[in-house]
Every structure is written in C-alpha cells, then in structure tokens.
Protein backbone atom coordinates (compact mmCIF):
# COMPACT_ATOMS: atom_id res chain seq x y z
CA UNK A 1 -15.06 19.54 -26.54
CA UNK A 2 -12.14 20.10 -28.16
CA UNK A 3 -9.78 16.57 -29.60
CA UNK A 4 -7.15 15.83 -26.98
CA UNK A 5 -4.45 14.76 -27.90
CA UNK A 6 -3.40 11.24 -25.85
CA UNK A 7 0.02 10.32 -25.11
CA UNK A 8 1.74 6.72 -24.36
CA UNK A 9 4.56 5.89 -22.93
CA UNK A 10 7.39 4.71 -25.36
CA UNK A 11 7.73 1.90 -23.46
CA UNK A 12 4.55 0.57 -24.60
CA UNK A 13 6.21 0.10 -28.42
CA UNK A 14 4.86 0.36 -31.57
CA UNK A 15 2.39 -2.32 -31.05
CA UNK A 16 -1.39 -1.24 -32.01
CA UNK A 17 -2.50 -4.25 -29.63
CA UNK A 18 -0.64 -3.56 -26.48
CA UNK A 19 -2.62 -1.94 -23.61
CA UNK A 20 -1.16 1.29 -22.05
CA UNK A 21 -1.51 3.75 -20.00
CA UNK A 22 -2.14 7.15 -21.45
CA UNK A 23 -2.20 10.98 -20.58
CA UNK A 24 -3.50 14.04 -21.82
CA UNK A 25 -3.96 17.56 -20.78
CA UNK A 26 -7.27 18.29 -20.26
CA UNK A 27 -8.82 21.21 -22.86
CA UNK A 28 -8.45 24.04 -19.57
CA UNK A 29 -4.78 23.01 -18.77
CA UNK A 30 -5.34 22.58 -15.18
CA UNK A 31 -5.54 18.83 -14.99
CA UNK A 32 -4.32 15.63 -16.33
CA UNK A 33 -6.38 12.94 -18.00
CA UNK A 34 -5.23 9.28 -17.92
CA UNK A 35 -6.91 6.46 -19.52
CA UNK A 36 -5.96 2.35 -20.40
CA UNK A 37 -5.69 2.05 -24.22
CA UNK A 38 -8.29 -0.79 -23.34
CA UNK A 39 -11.03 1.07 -21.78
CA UNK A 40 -10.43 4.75 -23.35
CA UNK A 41 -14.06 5.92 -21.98
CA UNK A 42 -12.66 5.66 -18.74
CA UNK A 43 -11.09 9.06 -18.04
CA UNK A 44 -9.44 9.80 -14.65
CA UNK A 45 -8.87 13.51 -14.04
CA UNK A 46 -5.81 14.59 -11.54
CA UNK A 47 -3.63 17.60 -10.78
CA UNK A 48 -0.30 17.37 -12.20
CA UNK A 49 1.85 17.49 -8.83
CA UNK A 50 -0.67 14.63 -7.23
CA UNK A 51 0.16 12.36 -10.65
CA UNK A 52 4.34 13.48 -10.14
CA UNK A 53 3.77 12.37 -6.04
CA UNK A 54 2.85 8.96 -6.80
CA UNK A 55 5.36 8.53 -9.55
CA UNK A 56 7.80 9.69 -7.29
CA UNK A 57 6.39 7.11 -4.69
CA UNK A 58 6.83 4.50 -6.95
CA UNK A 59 10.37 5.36 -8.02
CA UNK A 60 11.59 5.48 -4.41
CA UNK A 61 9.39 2.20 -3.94
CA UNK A 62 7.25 3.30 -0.85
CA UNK A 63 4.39 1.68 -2.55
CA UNK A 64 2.58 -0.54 -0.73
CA UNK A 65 4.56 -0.66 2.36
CA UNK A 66 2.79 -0.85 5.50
CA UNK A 67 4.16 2.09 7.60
C-alpha cells in the first residue's frame, strides 16, 4: 500500500501532543480516510460528498436536534 499522506486541520497548531482529527485520500481516490492523531490504526473510510453533508450539518447546526 502505497504512504498516504495525512492531513490536520490548522486549527490543531503546531503542537506534536495535541490530538486531531485527520484526512487522507485513500491510494484509489474514491474515498476519504479520517483518523484521531491518538488512535491512527483506526481508519474510517467515507465518500467525499457524505464527509461535506455532515460538515455542512454542523455548520448550519442541525446536529443533534430532534426533528
């Protein structure tokens, strides 16, 4: 498998001790990979447009709302 190459958020800082989130591409492009900095054997693989849904859920804060 090829080295992927994770990402963090530059809100996470500079810090080397801070957990994060973080996010590749997976190797075939057709998925995303997210991992904590924490626990980086712990791979979640989504599709692009489900990952920008919920951050678009959580900018218009519909999170969590019973409906």
């Amino acid at each position: 498998m090829p080295e992927l190459n994770w990402q963090k958020s530059s809100f996470s800082g500079d810090d080397a001790n801070r957990d994060c989130l973080e996010v590749a591409t997976a190797p075939c492009g057709a998925a995303l990979l997210l991992r904590e900095s924490d626990t980086p054997g712990v791979v979640l693989h989504t599709a692009s447009v489900s990952l920008w849904a919920l951050r678009e859920a959580a900018r218009c804060d519909v999170l969590g709302h019973a409906r």
